[in-house]
N, C-alpha and C. Protein backbone atom coordinates (compact mmCIF):
# COMPACT_ATOMS: atom_id res chain seq x y z
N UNK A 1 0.84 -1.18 0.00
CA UNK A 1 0.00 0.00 0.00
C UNK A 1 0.89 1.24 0.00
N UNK A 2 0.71 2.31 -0.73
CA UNK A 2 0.94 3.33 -1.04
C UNK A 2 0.37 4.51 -0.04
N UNK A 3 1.33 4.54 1.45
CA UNK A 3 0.50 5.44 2.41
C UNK A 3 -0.13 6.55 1.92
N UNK A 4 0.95 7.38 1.13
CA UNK A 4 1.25 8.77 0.95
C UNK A 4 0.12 8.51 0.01
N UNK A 5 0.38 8.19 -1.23
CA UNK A 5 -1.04 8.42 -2.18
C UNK A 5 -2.42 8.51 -1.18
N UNK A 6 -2.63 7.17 -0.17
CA UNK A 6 -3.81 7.18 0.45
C UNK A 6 -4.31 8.32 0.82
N UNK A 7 -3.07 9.11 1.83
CA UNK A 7 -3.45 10.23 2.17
C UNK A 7 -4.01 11.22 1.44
N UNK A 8 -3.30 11.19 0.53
CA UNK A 8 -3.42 12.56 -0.91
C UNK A 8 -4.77 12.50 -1.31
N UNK A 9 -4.97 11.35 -1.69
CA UNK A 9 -6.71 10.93 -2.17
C UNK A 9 -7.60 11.14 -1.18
N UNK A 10 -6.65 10.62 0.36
CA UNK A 10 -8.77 10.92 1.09
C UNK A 10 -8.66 12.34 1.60
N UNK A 11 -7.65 12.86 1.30
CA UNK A 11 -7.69 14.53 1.65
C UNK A 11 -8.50 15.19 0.71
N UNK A 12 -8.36 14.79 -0.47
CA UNK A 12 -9.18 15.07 -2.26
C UNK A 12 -10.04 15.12 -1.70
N UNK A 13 -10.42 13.85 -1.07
CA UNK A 13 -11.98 13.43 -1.15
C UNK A 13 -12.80 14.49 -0.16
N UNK A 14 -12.43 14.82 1.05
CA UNK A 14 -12.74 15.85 2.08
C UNK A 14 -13.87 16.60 1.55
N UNK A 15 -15.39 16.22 2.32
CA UNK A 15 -16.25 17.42 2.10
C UNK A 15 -16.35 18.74 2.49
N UNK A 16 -15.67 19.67 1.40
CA UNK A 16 -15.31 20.95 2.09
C UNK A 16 -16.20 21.41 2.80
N UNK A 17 -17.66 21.14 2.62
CA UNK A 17 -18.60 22.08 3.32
C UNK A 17 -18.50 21.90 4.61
N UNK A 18 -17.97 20.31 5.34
CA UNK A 18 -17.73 20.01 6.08
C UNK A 18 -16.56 20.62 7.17
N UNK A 19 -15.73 20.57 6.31
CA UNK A 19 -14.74 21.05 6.51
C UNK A 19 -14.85 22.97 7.17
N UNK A 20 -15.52 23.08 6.20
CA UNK A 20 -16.01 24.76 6.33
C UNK A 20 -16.44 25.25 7.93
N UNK A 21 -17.78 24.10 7.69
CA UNK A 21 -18.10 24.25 9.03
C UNK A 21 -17.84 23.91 10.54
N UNK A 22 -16.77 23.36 10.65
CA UNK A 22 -15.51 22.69 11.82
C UNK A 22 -15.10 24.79 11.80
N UNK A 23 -15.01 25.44 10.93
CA UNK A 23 -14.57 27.06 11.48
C UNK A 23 -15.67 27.92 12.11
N UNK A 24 -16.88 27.10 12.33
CA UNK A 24 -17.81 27.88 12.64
C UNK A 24 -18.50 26.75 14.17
N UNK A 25 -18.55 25.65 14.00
CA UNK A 25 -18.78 24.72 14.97
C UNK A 25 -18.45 23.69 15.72
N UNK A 26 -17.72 23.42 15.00
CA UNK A 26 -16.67 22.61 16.10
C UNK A 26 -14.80 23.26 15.90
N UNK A 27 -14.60 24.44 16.42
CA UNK A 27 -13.82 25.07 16.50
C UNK A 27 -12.31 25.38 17.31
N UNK A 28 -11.42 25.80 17.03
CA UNK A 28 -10.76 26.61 18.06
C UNK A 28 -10.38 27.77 18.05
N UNK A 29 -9.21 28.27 18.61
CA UNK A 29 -8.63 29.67 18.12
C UNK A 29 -7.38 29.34 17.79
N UNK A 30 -7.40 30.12 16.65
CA UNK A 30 -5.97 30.06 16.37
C UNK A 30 -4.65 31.00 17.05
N UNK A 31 -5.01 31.25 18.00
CA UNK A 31 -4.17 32.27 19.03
C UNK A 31 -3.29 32.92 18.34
N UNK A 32 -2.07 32.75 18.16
CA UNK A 32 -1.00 33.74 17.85
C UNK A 32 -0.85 33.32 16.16
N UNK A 33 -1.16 32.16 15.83
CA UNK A 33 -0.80 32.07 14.19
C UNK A 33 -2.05 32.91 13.53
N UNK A 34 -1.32 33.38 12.12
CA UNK A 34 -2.36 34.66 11.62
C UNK A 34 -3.45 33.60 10.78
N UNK A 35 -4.48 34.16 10.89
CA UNK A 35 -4.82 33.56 9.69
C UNK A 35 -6.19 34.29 9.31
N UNK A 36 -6.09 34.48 7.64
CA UNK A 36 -6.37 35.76 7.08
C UNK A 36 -5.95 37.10 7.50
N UNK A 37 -4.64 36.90 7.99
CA UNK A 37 -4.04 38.28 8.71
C UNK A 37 -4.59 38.82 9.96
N UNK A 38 -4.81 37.57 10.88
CA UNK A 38 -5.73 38.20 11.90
C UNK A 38 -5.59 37.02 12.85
N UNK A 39 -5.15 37.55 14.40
CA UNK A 39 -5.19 36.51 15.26
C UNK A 39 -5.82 35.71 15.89
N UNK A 40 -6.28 34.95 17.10
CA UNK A 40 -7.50 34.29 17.72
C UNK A 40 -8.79 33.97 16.47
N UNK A 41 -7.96 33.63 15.37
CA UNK A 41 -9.16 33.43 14.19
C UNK A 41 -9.89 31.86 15.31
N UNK A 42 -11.29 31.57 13.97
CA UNK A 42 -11.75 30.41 14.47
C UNK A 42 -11.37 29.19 13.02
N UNK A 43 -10.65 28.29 13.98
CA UNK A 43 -10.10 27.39 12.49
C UNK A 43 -10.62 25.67 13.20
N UNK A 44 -10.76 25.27 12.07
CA UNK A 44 -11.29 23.80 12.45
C UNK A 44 -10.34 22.77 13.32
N UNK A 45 -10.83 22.44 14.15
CA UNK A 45 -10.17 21.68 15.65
C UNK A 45 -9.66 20.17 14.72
N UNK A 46 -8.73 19.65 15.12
CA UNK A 46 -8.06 18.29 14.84
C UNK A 46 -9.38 17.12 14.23
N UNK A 47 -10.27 17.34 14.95
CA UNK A 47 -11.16 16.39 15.22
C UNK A 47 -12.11 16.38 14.21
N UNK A 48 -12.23 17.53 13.35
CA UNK A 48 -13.02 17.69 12.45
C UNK A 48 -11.98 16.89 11.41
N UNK A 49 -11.09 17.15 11.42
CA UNK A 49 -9.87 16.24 10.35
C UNK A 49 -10.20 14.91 10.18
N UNK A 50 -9.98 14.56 11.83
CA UNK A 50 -9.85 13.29 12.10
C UNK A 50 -11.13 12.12 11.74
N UNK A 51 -12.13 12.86 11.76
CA UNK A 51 -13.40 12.70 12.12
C UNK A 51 -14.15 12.38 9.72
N UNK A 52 -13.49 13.51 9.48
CA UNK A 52 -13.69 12.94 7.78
C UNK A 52 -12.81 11.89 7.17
N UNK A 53 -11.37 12.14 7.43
CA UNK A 53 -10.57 10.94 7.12
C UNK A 53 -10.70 9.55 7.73
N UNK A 54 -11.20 9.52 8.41
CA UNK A 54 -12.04 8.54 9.57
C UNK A 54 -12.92 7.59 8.50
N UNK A 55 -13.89 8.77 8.08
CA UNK A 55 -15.30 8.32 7.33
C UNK A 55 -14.88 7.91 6.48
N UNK A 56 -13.99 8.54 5.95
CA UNK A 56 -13.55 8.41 4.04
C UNK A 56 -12.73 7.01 4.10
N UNK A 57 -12.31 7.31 4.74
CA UNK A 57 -10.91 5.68 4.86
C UNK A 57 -11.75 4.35 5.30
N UNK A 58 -12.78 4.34 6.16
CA UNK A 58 -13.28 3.52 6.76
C UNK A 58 -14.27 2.80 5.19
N UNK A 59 -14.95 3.95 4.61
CA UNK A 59 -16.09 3.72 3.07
C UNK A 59 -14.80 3.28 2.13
N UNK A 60 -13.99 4.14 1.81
CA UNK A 60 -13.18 3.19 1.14
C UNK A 60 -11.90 2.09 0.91
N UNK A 61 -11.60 2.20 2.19
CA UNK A 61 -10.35 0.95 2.56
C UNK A 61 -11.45 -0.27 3.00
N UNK A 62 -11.90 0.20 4.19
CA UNK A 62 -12.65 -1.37 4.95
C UNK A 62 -13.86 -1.99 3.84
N UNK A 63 -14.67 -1.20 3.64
CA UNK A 63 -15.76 -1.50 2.78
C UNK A 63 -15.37 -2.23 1.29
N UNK A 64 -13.63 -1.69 0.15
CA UNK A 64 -14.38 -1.80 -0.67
C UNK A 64 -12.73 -3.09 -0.32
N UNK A 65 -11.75 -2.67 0.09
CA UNK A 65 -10.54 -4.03 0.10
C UNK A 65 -10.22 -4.57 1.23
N UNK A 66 -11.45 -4.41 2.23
CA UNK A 66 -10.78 -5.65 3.77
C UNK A 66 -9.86 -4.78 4.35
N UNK A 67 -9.43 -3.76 5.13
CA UNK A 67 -8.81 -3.32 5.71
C UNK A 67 -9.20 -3.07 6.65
N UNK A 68 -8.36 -2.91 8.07
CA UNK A 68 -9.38 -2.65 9.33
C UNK A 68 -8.62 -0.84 9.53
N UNK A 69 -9.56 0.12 9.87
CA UNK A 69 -9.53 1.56 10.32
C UNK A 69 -9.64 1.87 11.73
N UNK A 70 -8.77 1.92 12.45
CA UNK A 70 -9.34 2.08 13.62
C UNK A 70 -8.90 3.74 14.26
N UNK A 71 -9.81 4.51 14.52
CA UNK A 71 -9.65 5.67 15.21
C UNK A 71 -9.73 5.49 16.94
N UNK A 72 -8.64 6.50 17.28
CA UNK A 72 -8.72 6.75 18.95
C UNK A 72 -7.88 5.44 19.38
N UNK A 73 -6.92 4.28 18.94
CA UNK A 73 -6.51 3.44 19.28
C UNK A 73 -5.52 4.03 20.77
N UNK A 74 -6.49 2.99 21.71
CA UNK A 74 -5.94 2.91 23.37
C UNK A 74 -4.65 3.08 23.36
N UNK A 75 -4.01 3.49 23.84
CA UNK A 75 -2.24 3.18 24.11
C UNK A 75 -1.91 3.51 25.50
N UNK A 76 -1.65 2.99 26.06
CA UNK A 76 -0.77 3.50 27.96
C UNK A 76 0.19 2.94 27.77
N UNK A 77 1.06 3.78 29.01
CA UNK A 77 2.26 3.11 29.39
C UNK A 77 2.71 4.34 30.67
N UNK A 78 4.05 4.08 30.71
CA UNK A 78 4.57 4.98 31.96
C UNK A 78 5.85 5.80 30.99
N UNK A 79 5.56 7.55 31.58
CA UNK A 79 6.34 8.19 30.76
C UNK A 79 7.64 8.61 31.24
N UNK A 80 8.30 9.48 31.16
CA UNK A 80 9.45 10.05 32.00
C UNK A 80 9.33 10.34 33.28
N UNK A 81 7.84 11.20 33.49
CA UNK A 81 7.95 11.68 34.55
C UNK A 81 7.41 10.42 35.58
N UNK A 82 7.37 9.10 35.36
CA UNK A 82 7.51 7.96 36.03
C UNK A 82 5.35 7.94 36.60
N UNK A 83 4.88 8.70 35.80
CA UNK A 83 3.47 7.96 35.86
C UNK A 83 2.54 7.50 34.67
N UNK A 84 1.40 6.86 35.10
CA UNK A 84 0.78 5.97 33.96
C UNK A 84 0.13 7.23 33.17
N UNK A 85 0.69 6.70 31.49
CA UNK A 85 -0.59 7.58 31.04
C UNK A 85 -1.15 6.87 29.98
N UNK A 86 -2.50 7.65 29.54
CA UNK A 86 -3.10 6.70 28.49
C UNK A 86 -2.91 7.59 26.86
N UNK A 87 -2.64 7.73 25.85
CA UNK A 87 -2.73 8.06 24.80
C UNK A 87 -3.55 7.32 23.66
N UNK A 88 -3.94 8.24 22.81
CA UNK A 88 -4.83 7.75 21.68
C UNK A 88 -4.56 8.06 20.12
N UNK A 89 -4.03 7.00 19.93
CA UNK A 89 -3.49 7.42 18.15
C UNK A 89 -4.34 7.60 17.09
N UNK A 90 -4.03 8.55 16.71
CA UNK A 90 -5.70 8.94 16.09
C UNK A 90 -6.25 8.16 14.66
N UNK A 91 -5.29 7.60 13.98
CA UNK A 91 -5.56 6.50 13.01
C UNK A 91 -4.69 5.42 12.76
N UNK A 92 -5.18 4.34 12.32
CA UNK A 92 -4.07 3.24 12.07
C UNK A 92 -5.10 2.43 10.76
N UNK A 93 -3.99 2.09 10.19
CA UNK A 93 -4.66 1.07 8.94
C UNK A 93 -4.31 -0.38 9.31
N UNK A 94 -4.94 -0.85 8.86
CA UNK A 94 -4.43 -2.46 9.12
C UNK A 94 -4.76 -3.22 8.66
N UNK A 95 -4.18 -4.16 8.02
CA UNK A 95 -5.05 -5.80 7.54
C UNK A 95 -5.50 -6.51 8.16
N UNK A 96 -6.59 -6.68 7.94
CA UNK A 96 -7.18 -7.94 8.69
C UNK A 96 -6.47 -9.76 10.04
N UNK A 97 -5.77 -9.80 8.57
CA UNK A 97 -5.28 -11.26 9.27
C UNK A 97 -3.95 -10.81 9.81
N UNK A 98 -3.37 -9.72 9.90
CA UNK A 98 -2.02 -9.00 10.61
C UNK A 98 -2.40 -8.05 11.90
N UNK A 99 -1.34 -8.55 12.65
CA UNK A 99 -1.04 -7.44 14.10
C UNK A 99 -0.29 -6.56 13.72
N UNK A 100 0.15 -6.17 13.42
CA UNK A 100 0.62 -4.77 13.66
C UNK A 100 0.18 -4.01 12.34
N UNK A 101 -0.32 -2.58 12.11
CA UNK A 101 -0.47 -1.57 11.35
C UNK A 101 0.45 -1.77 10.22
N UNK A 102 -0.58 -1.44 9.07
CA UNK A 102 0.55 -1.06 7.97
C UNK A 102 0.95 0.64 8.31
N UNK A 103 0.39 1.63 9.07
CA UNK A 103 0.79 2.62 8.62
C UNK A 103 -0.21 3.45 10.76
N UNK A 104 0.38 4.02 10.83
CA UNK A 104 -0.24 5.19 12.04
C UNK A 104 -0.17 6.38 11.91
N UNK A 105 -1.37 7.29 11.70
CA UNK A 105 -1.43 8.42 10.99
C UNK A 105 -1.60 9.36 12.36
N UNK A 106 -0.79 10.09 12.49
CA UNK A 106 -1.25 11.29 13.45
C UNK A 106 -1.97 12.40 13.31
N UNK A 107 -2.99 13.40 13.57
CA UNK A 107 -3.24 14.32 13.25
C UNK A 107 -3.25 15.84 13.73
N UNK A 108 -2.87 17.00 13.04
CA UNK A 108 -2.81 17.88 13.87
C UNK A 108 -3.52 18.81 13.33
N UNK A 109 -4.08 19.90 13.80
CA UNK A 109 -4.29 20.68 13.21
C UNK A 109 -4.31 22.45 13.65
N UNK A 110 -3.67 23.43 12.33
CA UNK A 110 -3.14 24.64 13.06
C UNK A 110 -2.43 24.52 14.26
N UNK A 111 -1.58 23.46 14.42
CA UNK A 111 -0.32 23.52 15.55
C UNK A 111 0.81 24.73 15.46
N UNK A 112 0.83 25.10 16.35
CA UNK A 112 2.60 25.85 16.97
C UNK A 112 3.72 25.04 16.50
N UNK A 113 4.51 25.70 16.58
CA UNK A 113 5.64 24.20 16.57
C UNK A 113 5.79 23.55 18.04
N UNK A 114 5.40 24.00 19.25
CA UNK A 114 5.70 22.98 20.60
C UNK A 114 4.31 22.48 20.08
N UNK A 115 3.37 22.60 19.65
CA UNK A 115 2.63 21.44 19.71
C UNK A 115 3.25 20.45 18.67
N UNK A 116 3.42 21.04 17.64
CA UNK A 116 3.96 19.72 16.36
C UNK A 116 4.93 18.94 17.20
N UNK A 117 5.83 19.74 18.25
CA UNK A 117 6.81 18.32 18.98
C UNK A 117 6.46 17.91 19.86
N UNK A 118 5.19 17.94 20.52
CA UNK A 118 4.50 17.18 20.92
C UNK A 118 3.54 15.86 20.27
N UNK A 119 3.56 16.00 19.44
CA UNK A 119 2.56 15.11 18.26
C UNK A 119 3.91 14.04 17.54
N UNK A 120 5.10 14.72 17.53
CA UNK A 120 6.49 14.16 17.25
C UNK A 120 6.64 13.30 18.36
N UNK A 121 6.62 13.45 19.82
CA UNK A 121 6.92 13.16 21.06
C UNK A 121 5.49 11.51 21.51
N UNK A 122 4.21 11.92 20.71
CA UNK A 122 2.99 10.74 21.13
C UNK A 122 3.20 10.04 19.87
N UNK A 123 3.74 10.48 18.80
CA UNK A 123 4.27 8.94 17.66
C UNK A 123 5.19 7.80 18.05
N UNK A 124 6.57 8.34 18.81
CA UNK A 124 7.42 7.37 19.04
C UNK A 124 6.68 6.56 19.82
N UNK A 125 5.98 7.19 20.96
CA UNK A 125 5.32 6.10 21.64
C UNK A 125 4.17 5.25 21.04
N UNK A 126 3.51 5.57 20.39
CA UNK A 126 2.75 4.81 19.20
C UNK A 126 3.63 3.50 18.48
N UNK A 127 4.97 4.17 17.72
CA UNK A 127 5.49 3.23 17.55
C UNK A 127 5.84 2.47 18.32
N UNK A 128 6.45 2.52 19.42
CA UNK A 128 7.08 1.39 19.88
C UNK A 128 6.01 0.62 20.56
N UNK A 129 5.12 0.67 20.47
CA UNK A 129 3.29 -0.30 21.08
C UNK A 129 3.11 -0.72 19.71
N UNK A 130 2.80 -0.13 18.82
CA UNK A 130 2.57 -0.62 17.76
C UNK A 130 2.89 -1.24 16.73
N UNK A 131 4.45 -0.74 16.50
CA UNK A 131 5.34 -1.42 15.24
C UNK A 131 4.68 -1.29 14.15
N UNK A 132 4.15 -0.09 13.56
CA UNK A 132 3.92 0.23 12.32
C UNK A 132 4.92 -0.03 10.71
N UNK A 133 4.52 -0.37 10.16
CA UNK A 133 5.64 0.37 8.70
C UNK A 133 5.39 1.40 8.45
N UNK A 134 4.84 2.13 8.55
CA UNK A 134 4.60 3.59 8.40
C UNK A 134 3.99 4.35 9.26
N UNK A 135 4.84 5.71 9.41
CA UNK A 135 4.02 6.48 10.58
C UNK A 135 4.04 8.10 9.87
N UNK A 136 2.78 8.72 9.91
CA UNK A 136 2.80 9.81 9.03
C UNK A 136 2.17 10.98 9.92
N UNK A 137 2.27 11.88 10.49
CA UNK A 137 1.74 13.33 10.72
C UNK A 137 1.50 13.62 9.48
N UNK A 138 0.23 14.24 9.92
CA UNK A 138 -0.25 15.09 8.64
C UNK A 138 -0.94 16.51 9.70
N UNK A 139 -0.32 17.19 8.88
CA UNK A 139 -0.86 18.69 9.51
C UNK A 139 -1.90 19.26 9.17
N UNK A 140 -2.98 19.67 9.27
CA UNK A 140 -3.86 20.85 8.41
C UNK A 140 -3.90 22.11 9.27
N UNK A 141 -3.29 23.01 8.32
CA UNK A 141 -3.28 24.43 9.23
C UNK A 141 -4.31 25.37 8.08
N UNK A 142 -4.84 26.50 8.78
CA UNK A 142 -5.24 27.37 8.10
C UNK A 142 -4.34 28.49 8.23
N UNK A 143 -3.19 28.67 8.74
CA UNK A 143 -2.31 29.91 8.94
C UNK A 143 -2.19 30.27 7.53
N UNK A 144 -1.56 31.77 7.60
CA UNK A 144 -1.24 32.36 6.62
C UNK A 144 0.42 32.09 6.33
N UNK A 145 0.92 31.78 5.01
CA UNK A 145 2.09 31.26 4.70
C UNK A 145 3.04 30.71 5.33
N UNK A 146 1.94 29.41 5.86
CA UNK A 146 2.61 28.21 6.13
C UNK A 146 3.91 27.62 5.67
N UNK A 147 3.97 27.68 4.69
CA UNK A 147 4.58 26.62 4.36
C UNK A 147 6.32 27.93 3.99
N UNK A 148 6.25 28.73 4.51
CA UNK A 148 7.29 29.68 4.03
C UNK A 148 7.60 29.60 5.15
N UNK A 149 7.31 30.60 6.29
CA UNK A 149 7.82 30.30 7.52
C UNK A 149 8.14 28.86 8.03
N UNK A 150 7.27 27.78 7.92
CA UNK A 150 7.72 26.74 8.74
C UNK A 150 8.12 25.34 7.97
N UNK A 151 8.72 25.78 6.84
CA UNK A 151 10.17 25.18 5.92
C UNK A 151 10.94 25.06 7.15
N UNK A 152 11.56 25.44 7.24
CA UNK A 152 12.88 25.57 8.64
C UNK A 152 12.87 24.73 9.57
N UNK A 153 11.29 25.55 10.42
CA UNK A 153 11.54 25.09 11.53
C UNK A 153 11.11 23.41 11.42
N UNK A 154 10.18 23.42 10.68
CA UNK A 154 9.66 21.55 10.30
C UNK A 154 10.58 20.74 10.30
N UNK A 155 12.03 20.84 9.57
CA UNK A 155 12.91 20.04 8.96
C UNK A 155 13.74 20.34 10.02
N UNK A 156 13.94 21.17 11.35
CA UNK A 156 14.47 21.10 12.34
C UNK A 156 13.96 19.82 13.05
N UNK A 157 12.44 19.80 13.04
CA UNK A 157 11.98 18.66 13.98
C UNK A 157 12.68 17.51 13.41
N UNK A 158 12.46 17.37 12.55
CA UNK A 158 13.03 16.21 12.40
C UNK A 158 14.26 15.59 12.14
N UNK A 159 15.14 16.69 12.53
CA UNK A 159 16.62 16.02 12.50
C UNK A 159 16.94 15.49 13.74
């Protein structure tokens, strides 16, 4: 399976109206990132993300080739600061007759960068419970020139 295409396609697929309205009802603020040149905008919460790629992946992975979708997958363990916690990975693909994930998708949306290394920080632990072949963040921001400013700092995270 071709993660990255998957992604690309069920992002295509995204009912914008849906989408639209995650900025008007199921919301947050976008505090200090601009967007439309303007701060504390209202931009669609993770969950509205999570919540269509969810639908879309579930109608066309499980339904039409046997794949299992599972959103919110349980995860605990004990962290640094030496207590239990529980985490929830917000997608995983999987085959049927296999344990472990072909792929664990994280989601964020309109993150800071301490949140993106935080979302960097609940994957490793994903992986190592899970043993994925693939593990993908996917961001959706509505900021204003994204992708200019946070060239840099992105490819910092991940060195």
């Amino acid at each position: 399976m071709d993660v990255f295409e998957v992604v690309k396609v069920t992002v295509r697929t995204f009912d914008q109206k849906t989408i639209a309205l995650g900025s008007s009802r199921f919301y947050k603020s976008s505090n200090h990132l601009l967007v439309n040149s303007k701060q504390n905008a209202k931009v669609p919460r993770e969950g509205t993300y999570d919540a269509e790629m969810y639908r879309i992946l579930t109608n066309w992975l499980t339904k039409v080739h046997g794949y299992e979708i599972t959103g919110q997958w349980h995860l605990d363990g004990i962290c640094d600061d030496g207590s239990y916690h529980h985490f929830y990975c917000d997608l995983t693909i999987k085959e049927a007759d296999v344990t472990n994930p072909i792929a664990v998708i994280e989601i964020l949306a309109s993150g800071s960068v301490p949140k993106i290394k935080k979302h960097f920080d609940h994957v490793s632990k994903y992986v190592n419970q899970l043993c994925p072949e693939e593990v993908w963040i996917v961001h959706f921001s509505r900021e204003d020139s994204i992708v200019i400013r946070r060239k840099v700092k992105c490819h910092a995270l991940l060195a």
